[in-house]
PDB file of N, CA and C in Angstrom:
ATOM      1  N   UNK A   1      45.515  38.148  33.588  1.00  0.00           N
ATOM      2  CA  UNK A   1      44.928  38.869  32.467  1.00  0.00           C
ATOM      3  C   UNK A   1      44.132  40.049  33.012  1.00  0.00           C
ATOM      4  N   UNK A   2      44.024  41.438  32.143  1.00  0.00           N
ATOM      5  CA  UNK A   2      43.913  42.384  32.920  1.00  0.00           C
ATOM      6  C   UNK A   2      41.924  42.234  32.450  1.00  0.00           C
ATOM      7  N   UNK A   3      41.239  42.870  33.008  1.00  0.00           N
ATOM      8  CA  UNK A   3      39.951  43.026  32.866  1.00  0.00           C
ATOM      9  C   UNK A   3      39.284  44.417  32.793  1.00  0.00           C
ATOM     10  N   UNK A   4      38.157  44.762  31.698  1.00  0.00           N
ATOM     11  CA  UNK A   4      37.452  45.974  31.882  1.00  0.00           C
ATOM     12  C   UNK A   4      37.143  46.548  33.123  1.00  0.00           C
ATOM     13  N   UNK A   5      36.622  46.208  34.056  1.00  0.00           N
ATOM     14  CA  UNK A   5      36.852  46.154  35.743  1.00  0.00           C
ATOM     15  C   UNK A   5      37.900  46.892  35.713  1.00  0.00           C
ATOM     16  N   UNK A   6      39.431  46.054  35.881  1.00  0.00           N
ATOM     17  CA  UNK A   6      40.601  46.803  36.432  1.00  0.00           C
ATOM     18  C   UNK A   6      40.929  48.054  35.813  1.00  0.00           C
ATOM     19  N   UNK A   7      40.797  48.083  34.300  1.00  0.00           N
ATOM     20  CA  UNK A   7      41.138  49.507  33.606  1.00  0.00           C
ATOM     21  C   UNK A   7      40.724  50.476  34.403  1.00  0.00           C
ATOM     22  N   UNK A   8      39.100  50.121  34.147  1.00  0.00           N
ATOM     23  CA  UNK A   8      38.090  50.964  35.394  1.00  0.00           C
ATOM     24  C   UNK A   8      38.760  51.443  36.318  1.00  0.00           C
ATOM     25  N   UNK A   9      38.946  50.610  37.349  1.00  0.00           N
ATOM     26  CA  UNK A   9      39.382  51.192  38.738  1.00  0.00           C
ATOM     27  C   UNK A   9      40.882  51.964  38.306  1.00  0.00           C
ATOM     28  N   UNK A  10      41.696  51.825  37.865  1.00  0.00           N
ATOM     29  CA  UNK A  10      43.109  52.366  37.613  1.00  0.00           C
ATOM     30  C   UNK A  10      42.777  53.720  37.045  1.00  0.00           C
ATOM     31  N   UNK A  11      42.256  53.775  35.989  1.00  0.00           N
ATOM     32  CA  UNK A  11      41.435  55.406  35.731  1.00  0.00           C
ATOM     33  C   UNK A  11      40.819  55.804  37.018  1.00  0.00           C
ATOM     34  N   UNK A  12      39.697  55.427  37.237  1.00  0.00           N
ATOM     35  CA  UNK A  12      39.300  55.959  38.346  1.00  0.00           C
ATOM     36  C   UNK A  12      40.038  56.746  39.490  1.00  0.00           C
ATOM     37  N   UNK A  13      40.656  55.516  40.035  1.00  0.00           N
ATOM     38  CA  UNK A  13      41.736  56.397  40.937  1.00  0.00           C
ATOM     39  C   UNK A  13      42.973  57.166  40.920  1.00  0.00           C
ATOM     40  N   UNK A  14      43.110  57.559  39.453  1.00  0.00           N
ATOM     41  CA  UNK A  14      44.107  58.318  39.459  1.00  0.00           C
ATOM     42  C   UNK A  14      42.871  60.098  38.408  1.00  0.00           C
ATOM     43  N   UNK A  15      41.778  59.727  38.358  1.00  0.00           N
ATOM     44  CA  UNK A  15      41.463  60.758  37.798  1.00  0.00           C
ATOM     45  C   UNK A  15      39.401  60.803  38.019  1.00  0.00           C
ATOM     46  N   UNK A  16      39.323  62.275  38.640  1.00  0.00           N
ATOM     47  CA  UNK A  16      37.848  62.568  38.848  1.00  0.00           C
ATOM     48  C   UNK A  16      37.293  62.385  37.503  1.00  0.00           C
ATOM     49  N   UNK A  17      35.947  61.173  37.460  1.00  0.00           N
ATOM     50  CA  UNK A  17      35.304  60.659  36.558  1.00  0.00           C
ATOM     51  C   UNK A  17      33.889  61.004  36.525  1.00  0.00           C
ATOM     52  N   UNK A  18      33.129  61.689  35.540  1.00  0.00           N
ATOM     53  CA  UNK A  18      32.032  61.371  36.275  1.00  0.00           C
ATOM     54  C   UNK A  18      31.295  60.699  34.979  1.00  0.00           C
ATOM     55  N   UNK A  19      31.898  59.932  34.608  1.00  0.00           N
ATOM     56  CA  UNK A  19      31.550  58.337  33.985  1.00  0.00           C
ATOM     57  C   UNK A  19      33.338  57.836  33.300  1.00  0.00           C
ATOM     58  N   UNK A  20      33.134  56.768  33.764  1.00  0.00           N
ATOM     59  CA  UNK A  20      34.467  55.435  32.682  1.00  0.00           C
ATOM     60  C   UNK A  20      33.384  54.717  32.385  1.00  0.00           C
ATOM     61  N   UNK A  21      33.464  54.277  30.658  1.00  0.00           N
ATOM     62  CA  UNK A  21      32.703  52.847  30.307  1.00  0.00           C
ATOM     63  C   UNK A  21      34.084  52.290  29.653  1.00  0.00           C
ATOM     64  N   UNK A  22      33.996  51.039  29.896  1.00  0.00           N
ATOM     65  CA  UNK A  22      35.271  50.121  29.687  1.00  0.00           C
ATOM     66  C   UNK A  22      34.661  49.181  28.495  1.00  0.00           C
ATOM     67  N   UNK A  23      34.540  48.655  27.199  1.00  0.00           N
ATOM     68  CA  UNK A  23      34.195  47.663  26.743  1.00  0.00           C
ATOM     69  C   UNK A  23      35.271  46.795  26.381  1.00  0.00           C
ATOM     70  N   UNK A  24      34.748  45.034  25.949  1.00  0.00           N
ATOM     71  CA  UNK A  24      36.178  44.701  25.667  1.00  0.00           C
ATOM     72  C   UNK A  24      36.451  43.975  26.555  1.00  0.00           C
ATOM     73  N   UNK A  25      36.678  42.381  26.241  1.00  0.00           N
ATOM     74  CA  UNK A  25      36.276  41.165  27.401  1.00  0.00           C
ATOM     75  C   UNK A  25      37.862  40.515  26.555  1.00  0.00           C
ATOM     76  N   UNK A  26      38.125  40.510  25.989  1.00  0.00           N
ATOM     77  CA  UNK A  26      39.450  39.131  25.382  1.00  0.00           C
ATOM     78  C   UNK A  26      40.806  39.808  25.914  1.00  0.00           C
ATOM     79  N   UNK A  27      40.652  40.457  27.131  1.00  0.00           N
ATOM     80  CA  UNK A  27      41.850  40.563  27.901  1.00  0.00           C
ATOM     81  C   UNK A  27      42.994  41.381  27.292  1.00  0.00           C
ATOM     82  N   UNK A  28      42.992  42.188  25.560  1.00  0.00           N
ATOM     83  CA  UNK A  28      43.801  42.743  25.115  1.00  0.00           C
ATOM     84  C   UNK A  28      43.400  43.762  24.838  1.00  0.00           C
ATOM     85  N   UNK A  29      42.325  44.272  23.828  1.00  0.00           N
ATOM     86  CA  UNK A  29      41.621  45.047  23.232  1.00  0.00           C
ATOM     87  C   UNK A  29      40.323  45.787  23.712  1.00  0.00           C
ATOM     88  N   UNK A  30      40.658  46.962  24.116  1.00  0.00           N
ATOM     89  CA  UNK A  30      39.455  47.916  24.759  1.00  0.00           C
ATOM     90  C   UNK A  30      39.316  49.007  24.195  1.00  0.00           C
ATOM     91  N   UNK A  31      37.970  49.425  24.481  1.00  0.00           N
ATOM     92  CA  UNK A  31      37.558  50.796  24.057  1.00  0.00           C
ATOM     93  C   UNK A  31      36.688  51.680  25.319  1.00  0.00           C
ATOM     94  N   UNK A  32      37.515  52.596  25.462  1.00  0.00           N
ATOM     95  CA  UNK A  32      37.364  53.338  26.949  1.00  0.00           C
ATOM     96  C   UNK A  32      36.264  54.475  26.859  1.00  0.00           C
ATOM     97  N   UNK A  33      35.300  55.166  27.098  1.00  0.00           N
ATOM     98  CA  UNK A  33      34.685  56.514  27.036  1.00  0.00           C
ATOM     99  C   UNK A  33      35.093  57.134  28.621  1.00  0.00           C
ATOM    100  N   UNK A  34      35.695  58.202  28.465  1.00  0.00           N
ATOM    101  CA  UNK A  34      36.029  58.870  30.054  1.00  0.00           C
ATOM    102  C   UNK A  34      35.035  60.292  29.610  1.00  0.00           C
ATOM    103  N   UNK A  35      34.325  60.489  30.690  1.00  0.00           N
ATOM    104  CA  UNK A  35      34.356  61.973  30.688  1.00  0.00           C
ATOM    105  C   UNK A  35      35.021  62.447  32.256  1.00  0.00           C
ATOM    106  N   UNK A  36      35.536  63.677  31.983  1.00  0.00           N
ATOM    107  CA  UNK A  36      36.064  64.236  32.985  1.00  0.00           C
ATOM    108  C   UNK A  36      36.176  65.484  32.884  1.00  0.00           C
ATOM    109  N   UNK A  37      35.745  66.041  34.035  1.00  0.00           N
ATOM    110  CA  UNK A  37      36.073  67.812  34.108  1.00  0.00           C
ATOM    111  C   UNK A  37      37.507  67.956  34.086  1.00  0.00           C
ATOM    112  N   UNK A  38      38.717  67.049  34.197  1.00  0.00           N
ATOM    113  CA  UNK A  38      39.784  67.598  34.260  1.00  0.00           C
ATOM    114  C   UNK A  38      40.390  67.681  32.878  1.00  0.00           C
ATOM    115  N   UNK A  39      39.686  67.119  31.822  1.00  0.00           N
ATOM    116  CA  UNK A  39      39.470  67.667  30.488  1.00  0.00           C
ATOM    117  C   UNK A  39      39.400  69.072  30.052  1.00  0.00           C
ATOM    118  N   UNK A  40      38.578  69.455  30.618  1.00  0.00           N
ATOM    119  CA  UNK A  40      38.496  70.961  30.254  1.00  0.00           C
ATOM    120  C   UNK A  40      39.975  71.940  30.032  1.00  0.00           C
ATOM    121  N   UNK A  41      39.275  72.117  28.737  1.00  0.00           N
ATOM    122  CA  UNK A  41      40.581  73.275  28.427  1.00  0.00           C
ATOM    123  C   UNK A  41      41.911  72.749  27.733  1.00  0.00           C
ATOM    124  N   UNK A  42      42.006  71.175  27.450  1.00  0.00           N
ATOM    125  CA  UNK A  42      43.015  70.379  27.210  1.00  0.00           C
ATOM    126  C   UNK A  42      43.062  69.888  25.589  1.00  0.00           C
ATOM    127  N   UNK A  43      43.851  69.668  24.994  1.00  0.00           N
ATOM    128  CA  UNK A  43      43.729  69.205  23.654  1.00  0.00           C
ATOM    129  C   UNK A  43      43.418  67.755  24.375  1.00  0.00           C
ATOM    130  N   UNK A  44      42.946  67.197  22.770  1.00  0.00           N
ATOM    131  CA  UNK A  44      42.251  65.406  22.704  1.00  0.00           C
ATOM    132  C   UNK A  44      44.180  64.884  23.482  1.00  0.00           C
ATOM    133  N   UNK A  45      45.378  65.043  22.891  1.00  0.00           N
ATOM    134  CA  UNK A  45      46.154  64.534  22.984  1.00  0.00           C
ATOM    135  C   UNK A  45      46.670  64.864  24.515  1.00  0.00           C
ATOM    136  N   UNK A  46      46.593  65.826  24.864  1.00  0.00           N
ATOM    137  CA  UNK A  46      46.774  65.946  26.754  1.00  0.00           C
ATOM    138  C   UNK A  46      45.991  65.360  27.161  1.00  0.00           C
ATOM    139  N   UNK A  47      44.437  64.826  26.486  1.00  0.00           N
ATOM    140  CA  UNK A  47      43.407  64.326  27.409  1.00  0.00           C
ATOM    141  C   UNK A  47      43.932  62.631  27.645  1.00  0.00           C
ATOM    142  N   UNK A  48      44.401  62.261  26.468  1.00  0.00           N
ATOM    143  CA  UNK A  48      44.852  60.843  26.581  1.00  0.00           C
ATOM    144  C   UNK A  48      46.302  60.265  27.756  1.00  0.00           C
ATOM    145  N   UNK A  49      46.933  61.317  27.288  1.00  0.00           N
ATOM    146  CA  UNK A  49      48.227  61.677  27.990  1.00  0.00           C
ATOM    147  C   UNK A  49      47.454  60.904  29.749  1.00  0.00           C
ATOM    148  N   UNK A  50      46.675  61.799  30.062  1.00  0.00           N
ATOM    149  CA  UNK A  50      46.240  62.166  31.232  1.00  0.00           C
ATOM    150  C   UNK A  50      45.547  60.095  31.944  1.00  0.00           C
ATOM    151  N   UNK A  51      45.228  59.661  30.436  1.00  0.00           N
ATOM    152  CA  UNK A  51      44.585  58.294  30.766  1.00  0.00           C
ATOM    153  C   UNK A  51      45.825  57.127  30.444  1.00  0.00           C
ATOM    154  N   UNK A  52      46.594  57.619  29.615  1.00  0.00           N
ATOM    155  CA  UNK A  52      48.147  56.420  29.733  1.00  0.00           C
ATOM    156  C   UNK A  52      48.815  56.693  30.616  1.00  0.00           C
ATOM    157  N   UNK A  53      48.757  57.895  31.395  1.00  0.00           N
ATOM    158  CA  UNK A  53      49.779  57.980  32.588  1.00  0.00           C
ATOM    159  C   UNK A  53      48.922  57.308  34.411  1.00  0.00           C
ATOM    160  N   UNK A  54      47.276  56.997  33.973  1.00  0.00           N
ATOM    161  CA  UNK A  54      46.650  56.151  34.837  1.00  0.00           C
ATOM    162  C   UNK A  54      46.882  55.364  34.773  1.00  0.00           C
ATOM    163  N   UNK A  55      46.947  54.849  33.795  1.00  0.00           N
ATOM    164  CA  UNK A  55      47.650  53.393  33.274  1.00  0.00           C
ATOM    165  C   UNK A  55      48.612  52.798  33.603  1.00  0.00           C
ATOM    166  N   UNK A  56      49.871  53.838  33.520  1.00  0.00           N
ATOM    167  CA  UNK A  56      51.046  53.471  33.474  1.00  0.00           C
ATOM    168  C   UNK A  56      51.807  52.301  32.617  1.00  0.00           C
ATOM    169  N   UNK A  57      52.427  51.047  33.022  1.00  0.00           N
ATOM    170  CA  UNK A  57      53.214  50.069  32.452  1.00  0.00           C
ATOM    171  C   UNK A  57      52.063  49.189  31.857  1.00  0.00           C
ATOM    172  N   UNK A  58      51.133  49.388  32.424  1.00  0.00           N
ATOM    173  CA  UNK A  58      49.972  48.048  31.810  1.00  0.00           C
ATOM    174  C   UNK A  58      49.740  48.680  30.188  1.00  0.00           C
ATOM    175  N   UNK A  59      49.811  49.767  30.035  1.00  0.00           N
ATOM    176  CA  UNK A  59      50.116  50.047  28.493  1.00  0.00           C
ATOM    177  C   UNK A  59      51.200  49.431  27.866  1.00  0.00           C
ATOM    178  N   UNK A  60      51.829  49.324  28.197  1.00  0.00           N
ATOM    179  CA  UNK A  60      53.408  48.772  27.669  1.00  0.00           C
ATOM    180  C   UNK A  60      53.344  47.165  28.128  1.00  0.00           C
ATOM    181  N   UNK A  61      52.298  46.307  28.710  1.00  0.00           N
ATOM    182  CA  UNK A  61      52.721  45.252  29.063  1.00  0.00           C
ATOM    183  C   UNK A  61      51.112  44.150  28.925  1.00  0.00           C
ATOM    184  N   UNK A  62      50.425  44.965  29.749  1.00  0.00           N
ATOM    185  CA  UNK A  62      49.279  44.058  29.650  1.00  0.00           C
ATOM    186  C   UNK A  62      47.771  44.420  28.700  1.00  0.00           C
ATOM    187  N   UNK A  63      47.828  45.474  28.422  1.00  0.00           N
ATOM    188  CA  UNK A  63      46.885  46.200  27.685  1.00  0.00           C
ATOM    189  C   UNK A  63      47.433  46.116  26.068  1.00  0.00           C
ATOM    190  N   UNK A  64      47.221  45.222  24.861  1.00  0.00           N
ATOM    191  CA  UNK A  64      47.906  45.489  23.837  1.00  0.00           C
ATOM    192  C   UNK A  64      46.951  46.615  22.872  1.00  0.00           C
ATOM    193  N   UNK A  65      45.755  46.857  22.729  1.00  0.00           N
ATOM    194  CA  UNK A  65      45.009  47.817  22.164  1.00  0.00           C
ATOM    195  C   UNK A  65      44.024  48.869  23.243  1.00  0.00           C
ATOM    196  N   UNK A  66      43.889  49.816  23.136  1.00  0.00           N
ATOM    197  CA  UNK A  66      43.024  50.599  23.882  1.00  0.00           C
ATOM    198  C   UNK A  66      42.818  51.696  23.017  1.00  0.00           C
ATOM    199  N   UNK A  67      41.602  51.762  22.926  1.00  0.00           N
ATOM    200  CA  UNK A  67      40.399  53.079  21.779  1.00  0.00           C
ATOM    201  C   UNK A  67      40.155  54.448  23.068  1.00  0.00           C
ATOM    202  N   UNK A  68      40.350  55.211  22.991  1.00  0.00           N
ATOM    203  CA  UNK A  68      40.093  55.859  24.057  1.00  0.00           C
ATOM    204  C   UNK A  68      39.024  57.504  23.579  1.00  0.00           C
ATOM    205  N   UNK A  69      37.978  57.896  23.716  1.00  0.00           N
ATOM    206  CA  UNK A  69      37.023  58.396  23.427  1.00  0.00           C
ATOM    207  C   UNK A  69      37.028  59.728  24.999  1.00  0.00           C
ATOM    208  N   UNK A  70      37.515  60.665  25.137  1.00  0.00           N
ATOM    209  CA  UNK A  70      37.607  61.783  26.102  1.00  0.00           C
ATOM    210  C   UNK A  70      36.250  62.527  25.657  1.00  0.00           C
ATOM    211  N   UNK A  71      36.142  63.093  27.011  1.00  0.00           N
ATOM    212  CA  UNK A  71      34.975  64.173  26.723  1.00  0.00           C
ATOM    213  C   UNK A  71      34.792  64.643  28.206  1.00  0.00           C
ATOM    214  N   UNK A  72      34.456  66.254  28.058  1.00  0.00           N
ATOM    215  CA  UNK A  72      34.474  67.016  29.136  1.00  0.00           C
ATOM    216  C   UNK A  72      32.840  66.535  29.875  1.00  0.00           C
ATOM    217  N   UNK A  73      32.143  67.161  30.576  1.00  0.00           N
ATOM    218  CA  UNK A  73      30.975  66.720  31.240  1.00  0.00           C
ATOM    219  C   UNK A  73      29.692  67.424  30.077  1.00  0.00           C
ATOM    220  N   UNK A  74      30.647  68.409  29.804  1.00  0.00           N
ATOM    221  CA  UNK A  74      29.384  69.599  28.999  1.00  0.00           C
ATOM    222  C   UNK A  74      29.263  69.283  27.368  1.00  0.00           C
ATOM    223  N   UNK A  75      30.407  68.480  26.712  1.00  0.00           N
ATOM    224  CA  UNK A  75      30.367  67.342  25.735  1.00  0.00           C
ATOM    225  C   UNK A  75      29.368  65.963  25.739  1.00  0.00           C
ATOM    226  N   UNK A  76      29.924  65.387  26.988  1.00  0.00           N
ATOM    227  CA  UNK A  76      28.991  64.240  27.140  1.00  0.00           C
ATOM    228  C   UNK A  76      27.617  64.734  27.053  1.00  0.00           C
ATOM    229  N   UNK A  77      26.938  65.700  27.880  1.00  0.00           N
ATOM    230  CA  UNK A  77      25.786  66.182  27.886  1.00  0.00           C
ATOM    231  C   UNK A  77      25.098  66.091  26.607  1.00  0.00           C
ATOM    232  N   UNK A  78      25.673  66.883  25.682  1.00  0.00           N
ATOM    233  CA  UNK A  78      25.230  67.338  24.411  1.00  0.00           C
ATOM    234  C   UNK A  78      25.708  66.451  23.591  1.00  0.00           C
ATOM    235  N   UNK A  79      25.778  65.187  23.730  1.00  0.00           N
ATOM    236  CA  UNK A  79      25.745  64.483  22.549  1.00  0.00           C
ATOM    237  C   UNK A  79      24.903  62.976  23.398  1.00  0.00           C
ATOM    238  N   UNK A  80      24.670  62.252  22.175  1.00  0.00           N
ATOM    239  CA  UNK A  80      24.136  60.807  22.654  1.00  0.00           C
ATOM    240  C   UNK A  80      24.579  59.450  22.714  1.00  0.00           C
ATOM    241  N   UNK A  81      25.302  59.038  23.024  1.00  0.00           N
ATOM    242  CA  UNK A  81      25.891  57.749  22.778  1.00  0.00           C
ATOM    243  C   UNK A  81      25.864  56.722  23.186  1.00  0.00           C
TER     244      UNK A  81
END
């Protein structure tokens, strides 16, 4: 069963973070916040693109829901969450 942890690290290493929060413990259903400078300049839908292709097959196999919340560094800044 996959874990908030592993999402973590699989984003991580396929993309400069400078925060992943992973929530979401029942092994199916998560809700991700990434910010990333490699956001910049990207529609919401390239930004996701960019986090199912970290992913890869665990979208299609072990991950059955994922909420995913993008934001550049200068977004995160200016808001509170």
């Amino acid at each position: 069963m996959i874990t908030s942890e592993d999402i973590k690290s699989y984003i991580e290493a396929a993309l400069l973070c400078e925060l992943v929060r992973i929530e979401g413990d029942d092994g199916h259903h998560f809700n991700a916040t990434i910010v990333s400078a490699e956001f910049r300049g990207q529609s919401t839908v390239q930004q996701h693109q960019l986090v199912y292709r970290a992913l890869g097959d665990k979208m299609k196999q072990e991950i059955h829901a994922l909420s995913i919340k993008t934001l550049t560094p200068e977004q995160w800044l200016g808001k509170n969450f």
